[in-house]
N, C-alpha and C. Protein backbone atom coordinates (compact mmCIF):
# COMPACT_ATOMS: atom_id res chain seq x y z
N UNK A 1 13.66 7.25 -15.81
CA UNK A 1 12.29 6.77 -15.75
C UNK A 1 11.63 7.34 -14.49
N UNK A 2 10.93 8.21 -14.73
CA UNK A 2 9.59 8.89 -13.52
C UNK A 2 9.21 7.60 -12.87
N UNK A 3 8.62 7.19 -11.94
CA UNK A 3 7.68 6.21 -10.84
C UNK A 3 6.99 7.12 -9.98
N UNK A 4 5.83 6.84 -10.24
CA UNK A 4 4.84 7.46 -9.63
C UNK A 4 4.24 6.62 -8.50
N UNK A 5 4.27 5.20 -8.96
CA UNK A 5 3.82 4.54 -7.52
C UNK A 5 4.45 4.51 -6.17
N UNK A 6 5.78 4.53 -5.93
CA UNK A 6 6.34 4.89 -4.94
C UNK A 6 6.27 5.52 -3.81
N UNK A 7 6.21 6.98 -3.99
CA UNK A 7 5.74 7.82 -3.07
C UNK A 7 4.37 7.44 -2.85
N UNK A 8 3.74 6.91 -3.06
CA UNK A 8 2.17 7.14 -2.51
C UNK A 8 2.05 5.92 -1.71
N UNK A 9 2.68 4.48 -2.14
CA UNK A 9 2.30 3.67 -1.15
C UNK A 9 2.93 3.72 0.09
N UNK A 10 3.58 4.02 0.22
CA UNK A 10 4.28 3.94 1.91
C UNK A 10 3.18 4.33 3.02
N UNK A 11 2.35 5.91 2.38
CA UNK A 11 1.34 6.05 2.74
C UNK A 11 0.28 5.63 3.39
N UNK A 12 0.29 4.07 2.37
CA UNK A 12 -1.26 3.23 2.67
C UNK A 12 -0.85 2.06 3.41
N UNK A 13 0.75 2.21 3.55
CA UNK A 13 1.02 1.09 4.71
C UNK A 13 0.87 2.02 6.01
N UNK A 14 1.59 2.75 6.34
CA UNK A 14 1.74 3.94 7.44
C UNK A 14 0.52 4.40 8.07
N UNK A 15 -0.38 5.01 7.31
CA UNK A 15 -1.41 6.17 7.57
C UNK A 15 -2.53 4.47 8.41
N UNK A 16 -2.77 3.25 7.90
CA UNK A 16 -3.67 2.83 9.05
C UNK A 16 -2.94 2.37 10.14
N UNK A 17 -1.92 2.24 9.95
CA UNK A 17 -0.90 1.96 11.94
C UNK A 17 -1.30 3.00 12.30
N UNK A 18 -1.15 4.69 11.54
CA UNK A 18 -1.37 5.57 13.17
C UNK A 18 -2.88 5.62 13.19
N UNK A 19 -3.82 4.98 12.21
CA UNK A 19 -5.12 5.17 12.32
C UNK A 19 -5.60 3.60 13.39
N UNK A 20 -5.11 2.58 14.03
CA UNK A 20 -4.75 1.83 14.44
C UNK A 20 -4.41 2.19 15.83
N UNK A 21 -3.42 2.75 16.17
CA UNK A 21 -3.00 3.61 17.18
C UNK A 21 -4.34 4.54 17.78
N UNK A 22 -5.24 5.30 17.38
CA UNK A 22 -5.80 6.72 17.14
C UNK A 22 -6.95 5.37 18.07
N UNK A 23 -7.56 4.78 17.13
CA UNK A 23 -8.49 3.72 17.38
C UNK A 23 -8.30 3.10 18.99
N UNK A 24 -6.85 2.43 19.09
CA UNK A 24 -6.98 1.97 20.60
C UNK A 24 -6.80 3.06 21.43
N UNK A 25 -6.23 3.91 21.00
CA UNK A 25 -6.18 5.10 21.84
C UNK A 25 -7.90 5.61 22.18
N UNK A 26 -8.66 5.68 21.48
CA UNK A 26 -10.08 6.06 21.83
C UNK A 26 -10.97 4.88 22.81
N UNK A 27 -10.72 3.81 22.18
CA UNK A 27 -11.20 2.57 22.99
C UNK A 27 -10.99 2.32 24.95
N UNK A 28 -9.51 3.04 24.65
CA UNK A 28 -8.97 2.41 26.01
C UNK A 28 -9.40 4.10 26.35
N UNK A 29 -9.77 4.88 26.18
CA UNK A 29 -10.08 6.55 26.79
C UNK A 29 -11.48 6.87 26.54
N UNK A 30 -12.37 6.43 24.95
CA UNK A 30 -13.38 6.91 24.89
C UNK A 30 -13.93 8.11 24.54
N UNK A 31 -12.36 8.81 24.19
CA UNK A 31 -12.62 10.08 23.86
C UNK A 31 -12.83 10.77 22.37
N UNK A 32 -13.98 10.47 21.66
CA UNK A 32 -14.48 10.95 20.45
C UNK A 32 -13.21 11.53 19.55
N UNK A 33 -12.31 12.32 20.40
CA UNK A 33 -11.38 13.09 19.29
C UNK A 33 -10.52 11.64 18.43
N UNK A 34 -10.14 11.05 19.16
CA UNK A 34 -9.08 9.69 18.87
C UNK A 34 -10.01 9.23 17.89
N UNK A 35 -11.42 8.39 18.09
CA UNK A 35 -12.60 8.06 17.13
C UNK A 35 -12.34 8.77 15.59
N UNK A 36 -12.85 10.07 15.74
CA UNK A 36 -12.67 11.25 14.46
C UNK A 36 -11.69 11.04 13.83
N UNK A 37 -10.00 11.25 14.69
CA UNK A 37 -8.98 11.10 13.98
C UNK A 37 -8.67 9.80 12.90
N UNK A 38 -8.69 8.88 14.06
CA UNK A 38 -9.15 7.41 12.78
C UNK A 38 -9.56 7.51 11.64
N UNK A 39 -10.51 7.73 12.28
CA UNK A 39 -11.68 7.84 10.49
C UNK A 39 -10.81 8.82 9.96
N UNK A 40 -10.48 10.17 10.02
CA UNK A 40 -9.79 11.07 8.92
C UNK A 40 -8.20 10.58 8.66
N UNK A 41 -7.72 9.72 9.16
CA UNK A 41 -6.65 9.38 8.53
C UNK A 41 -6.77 7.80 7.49
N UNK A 42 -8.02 7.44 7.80
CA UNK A 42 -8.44 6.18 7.18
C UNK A 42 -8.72 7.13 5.96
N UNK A 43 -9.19 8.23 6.04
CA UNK A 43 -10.19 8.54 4.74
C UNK A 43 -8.47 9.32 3.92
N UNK A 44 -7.61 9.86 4.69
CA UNK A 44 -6.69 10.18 3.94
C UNK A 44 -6.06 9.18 3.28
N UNK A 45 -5.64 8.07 4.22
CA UNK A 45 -5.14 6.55 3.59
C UNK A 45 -6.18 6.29 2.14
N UNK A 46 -7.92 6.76 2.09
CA UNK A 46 -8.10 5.76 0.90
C UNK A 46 -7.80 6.97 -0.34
N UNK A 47 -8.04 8.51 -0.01
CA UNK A 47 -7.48 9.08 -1.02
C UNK A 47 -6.42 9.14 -1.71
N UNK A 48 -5.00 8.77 -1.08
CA UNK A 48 -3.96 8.13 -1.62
C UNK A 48 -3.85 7.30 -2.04
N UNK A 49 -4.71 6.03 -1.52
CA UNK A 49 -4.84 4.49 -2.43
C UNK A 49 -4.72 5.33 -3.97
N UNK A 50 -5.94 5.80 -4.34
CA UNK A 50 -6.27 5.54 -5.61
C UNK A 50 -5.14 6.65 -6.44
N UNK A 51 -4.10 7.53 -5.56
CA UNK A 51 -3.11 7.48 -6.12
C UNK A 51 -2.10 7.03 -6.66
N UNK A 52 -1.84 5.99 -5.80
CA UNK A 52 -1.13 4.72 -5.66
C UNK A 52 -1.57 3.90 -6.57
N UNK A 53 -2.51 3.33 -6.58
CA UNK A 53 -3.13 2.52 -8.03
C UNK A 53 -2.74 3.37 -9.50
N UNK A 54 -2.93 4.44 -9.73
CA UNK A 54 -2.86 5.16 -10.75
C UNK A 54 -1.59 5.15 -10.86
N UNK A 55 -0.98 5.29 -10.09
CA UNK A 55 0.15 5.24 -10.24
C UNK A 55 1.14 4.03 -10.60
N UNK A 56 0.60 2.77 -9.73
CA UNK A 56 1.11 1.37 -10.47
C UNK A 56 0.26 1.08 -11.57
N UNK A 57 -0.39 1.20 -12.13
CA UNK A 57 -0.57 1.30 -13.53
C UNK A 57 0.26 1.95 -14.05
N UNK A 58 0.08 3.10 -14.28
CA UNK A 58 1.23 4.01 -14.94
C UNK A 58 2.80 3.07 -15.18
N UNK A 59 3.11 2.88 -14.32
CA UNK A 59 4.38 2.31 -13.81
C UNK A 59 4.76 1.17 -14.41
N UNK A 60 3.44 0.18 -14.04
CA UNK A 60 3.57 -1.13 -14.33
C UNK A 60 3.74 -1.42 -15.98
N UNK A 61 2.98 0.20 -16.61
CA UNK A 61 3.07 0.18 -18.31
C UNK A 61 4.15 0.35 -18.83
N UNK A 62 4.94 1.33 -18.17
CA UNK A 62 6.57 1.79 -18.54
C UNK A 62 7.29 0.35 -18.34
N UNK A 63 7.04 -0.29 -17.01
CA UNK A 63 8.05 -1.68 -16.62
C UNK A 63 7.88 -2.54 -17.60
N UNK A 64 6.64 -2.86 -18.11
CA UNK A 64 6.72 -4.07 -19.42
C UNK A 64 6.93 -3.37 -20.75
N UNK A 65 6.65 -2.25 -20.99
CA UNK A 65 6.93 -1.76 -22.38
C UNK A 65 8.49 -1.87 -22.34
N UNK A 66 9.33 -1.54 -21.67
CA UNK A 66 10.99 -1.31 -21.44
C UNK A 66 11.18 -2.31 -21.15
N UNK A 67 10.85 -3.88 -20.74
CA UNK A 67 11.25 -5.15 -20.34
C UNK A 67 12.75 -4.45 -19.20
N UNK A 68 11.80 -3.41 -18.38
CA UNK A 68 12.24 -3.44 -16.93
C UNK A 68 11.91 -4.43 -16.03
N UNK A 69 11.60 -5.60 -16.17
CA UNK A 69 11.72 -6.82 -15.29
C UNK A 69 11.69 -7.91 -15.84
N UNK A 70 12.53 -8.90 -15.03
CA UNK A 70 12.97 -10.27 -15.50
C UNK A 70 11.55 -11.38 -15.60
N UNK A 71 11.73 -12.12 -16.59
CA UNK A 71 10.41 -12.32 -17.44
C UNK A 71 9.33 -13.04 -16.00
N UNK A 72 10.39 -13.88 -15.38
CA UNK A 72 9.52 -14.37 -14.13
C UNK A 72 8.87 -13.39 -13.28
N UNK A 73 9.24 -12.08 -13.31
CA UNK A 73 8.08 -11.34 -12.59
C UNK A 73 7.08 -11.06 -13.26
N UNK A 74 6.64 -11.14 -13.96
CA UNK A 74 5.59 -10.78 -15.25
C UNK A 74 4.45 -11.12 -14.33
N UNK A 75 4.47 -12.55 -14.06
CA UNK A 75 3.44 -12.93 -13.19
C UNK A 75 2.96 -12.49 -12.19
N UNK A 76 4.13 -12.42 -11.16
CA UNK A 76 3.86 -11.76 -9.89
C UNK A 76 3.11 -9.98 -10.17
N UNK A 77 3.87 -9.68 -11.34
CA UNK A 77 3.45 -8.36 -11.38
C UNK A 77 1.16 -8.59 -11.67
N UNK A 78 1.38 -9.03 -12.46
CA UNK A 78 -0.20 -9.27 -12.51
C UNK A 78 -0.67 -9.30 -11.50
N UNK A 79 -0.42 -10.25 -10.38
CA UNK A 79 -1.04 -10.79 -9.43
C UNK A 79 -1.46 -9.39 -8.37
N UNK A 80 0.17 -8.70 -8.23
CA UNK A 80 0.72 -7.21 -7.54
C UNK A 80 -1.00 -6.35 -7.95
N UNK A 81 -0.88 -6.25 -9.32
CA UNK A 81 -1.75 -5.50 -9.24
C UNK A 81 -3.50 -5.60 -9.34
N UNK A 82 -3.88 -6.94 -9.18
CA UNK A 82 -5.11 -7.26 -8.74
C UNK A 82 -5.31 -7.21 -7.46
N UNK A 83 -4.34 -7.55 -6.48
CA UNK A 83 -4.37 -7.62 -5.45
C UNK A 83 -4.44 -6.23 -4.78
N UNK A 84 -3.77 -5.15 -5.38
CA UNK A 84 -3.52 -3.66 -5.26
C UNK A 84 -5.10 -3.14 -5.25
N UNK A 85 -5.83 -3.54 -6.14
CA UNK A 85 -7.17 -3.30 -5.96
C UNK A 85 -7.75 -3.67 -5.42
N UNK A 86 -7.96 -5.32 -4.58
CA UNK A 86 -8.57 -5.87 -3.35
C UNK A 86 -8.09 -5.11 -1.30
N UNK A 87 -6.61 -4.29 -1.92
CA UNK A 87 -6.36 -3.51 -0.69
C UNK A 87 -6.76 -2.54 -0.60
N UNK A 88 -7.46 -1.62 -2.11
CA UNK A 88 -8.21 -0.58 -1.52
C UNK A 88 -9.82 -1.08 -1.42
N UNK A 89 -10.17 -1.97 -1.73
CA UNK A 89 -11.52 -2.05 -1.94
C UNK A 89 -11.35 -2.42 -0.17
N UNK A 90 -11.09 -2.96 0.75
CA UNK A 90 -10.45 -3.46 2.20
C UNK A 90 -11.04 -1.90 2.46
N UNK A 91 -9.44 -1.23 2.54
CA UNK A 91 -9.44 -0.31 2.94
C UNK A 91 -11.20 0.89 2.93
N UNK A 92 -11.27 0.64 1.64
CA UNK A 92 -12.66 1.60 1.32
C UNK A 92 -13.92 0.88 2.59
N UNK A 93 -14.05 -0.31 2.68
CA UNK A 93 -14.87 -0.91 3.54
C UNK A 93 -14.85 -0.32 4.51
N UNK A 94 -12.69 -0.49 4.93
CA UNK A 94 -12.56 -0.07 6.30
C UNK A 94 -13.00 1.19 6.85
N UNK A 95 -12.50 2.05 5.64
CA UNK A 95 -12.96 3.53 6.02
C UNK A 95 -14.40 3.90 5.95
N UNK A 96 -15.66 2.96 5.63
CA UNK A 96 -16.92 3.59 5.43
C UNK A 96 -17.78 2.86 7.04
N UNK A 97 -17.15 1.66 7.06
CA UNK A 97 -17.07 0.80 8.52
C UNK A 97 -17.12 1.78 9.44
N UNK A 98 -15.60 2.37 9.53
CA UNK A 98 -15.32 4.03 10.75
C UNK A 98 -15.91 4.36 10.34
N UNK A 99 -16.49 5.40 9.31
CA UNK A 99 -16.93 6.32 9.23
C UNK A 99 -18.55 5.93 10.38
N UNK A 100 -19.41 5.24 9.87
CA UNK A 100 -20.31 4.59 10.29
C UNK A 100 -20.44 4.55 11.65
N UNK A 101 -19.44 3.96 12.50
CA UNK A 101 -19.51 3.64 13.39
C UNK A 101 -18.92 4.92 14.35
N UNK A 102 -18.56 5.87 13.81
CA UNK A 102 -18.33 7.38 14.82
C UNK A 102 -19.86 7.96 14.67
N UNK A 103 -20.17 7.88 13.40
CA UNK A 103 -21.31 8.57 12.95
C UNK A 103 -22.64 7.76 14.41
N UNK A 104 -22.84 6.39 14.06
CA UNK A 104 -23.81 6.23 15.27
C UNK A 104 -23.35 6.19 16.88
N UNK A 105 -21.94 6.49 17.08
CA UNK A 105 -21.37 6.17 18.47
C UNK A 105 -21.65 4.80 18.90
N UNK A 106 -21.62 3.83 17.83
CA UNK A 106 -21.53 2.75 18.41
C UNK A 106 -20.37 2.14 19.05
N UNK A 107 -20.13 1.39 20.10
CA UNK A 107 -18.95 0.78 20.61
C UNK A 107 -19.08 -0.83 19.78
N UNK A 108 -19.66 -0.97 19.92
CA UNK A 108 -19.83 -2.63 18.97
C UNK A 108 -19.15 -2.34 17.31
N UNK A 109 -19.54 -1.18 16.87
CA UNK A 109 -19.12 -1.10 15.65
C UNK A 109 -17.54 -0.62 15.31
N UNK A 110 -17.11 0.52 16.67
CA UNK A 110 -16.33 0.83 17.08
C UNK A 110 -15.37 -0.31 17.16
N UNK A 111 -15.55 -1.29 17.94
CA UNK A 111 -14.69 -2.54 17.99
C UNK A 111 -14.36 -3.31 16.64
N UNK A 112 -15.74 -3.56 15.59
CA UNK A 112 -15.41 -4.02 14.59
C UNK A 112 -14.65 -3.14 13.86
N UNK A 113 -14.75 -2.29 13.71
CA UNK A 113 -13.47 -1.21 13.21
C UNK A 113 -12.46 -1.38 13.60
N UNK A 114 -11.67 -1.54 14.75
CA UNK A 114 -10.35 -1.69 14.77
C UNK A 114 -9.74 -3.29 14.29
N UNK A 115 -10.81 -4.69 14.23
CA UNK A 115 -10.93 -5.50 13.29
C UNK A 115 -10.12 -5.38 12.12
N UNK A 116 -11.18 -4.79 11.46
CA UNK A 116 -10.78 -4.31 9.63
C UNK A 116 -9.76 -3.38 9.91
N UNK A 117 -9.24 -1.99 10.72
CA UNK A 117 -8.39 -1.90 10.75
C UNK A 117 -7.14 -3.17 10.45
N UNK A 118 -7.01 -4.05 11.41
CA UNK A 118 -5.79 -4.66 11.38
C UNK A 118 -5.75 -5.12 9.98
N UNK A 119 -7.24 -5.72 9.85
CA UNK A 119 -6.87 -6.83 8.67
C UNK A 119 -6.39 -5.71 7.86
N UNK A 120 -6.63 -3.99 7.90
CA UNK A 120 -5.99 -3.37 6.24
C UNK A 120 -4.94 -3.15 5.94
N UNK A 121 -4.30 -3.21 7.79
CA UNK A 121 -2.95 -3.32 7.73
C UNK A 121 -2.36 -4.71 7.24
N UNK A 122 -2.83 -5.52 7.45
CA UNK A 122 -1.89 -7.09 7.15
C UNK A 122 -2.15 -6.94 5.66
N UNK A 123 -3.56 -6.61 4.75
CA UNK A 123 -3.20 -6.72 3.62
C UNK A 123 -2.65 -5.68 3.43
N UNK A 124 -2.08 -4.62 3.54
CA UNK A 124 -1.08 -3.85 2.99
C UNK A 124 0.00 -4.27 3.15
N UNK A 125 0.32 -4.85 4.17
CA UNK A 125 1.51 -5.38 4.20
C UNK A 125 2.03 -7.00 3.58
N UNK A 126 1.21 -7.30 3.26
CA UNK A 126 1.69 -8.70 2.21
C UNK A 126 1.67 -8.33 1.14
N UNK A 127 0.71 -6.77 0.42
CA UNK A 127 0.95 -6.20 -0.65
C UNK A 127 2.31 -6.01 -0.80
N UNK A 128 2.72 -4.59 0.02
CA UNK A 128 3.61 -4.23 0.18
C UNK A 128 5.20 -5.44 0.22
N UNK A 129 5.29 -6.45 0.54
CA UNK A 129 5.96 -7.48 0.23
C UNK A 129 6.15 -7.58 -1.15
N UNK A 130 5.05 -7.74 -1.36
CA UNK A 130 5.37 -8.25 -3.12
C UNK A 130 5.46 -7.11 -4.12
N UNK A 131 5.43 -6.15 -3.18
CA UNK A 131 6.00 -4.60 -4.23
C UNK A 131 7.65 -4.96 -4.04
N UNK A 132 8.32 -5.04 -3.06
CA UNK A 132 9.48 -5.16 -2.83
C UNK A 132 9.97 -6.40 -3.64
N UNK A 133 9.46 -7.34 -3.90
CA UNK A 133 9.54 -9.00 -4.53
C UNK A 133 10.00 -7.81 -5.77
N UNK A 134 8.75 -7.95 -6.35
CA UNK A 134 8.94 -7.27 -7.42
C UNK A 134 10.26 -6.88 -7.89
N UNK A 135 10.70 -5.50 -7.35
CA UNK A 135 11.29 -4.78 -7.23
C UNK A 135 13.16 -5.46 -6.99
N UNK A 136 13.19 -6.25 -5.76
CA UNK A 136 14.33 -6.47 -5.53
C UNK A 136 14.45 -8.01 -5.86
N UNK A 137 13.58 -8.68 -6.41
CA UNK A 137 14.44 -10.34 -7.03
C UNK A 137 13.85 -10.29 -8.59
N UNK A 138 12.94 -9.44 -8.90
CA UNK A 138 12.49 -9.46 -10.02
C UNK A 138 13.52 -8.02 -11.10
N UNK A 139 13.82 -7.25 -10.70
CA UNK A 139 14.32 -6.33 -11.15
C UNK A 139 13.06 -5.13 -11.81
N UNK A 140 12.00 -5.03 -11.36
CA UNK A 140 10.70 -4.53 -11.64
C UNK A 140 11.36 -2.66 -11.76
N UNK A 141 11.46 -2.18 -12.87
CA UNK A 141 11.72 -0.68 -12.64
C UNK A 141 13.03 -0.41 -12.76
N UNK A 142 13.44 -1.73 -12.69
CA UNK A 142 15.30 -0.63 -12.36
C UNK A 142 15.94 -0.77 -14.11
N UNK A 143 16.72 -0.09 -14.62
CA UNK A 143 17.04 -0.20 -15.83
C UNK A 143 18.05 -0.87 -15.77
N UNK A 144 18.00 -1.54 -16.98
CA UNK A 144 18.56 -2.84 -17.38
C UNK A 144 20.25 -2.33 -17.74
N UNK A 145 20.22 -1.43 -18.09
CA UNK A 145 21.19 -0.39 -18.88
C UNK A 145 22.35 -0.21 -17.40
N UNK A 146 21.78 0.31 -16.48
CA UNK A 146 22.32 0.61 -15.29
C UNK A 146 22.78 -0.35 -14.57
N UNK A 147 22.36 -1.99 -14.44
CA UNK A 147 23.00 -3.43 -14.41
C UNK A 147 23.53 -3.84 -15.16
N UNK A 148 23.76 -3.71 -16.05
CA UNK A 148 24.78 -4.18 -17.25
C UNK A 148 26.25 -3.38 -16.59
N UNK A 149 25.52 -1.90 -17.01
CA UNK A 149 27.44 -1.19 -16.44
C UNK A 149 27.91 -1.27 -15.04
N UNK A 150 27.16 -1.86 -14.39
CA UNK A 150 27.60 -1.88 -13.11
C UNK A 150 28.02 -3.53 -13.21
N UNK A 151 28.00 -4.51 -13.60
CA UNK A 151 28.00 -5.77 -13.89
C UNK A 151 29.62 -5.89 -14.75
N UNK A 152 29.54 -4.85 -15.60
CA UNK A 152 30.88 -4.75 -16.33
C UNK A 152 32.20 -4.15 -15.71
N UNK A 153 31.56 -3.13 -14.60
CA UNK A 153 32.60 -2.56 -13.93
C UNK A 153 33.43 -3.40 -13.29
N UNK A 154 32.07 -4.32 -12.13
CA UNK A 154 32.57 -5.38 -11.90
C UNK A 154 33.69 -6.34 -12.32
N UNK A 155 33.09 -6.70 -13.11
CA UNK A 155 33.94 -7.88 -14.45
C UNK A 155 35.35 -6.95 -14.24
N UNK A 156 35.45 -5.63 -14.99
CA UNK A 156 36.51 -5.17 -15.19
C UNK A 156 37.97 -4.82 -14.62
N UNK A 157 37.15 -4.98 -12.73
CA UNK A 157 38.29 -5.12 -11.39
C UNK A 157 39.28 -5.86 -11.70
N UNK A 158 40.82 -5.44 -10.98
CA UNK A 158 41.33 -6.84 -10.90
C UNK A 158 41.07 -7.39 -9.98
């Protein structure tokens, strides 16, 4: 089974810490380049979002068509992916916020930016939680086929 969502989110947890970093780094120096960088790694973070979405869709269609997860994640999975869309719509804020606020050299706006920064990190990261939920108590993706024989091998020890 291909997964396409995988590789892309790590991304949208990662890419606003060093855009986070870039941010206090300009604040505490002032120096426009740190400002710029932010914003272009915010704007790389939201072009991958919507990889990442496309991709848990994709994903999330293979996981219930194959009853790749145990029926109690069903829910969580729903939830996973409404919520997946409230972290880029965050993020999209966040990144038009920077953008904005390099664009007029404001420091007031500047500050509210590293704000929404954090918050895009915390919601990525309670996302990111419940990708792992998913994944490791729900059995979200992993084949059922591949726990069974490993379950039997088991059994089969003396």
């Amino acid at each position: 089974m291909s997964h396409l969502h995988p590789p892309f989110v790590h991304f949208i947890i990662a890419l606003p810490v060093a855009a986070l970093f870039s941010q206090l780094t300009f604040l505490a120096t002032r120096d426009r380049t740190y400002s710029n960088a932010a914003t272009r790694i915010l704007a790389l973070s939201l072009l991958l979002s919507f990889l990442a979405l496309y991709g848990g869709y994709a994903d999330a269609q293979k996981i219930v068509k194959g009853n790749d997860i145990l029926k109690e994640g069903l829910r969580l999975l729903e939830s996973h992916k409404t919520f997946g869309i409230i972290v880029v719509v965050i993020l999209a804020a966040t990144t038009a916020l920077k953008w904005v606020a390099g664009s007029k050299e404001s420091l007031f706006m500047e500050k509210l930016s590293l704000l929404f920064i954090i918050v895009t990190i915390l919601a990525s990261l309670y996302q990111g939680n419940h990708g792992g939920m998913l994944v490791y108590k729900y059995s979200a993706g992993i084949d059922g086929k591949i726990i069974d024989k490993r379950v039997e091998e088991m059994n089969s020890r003396p």
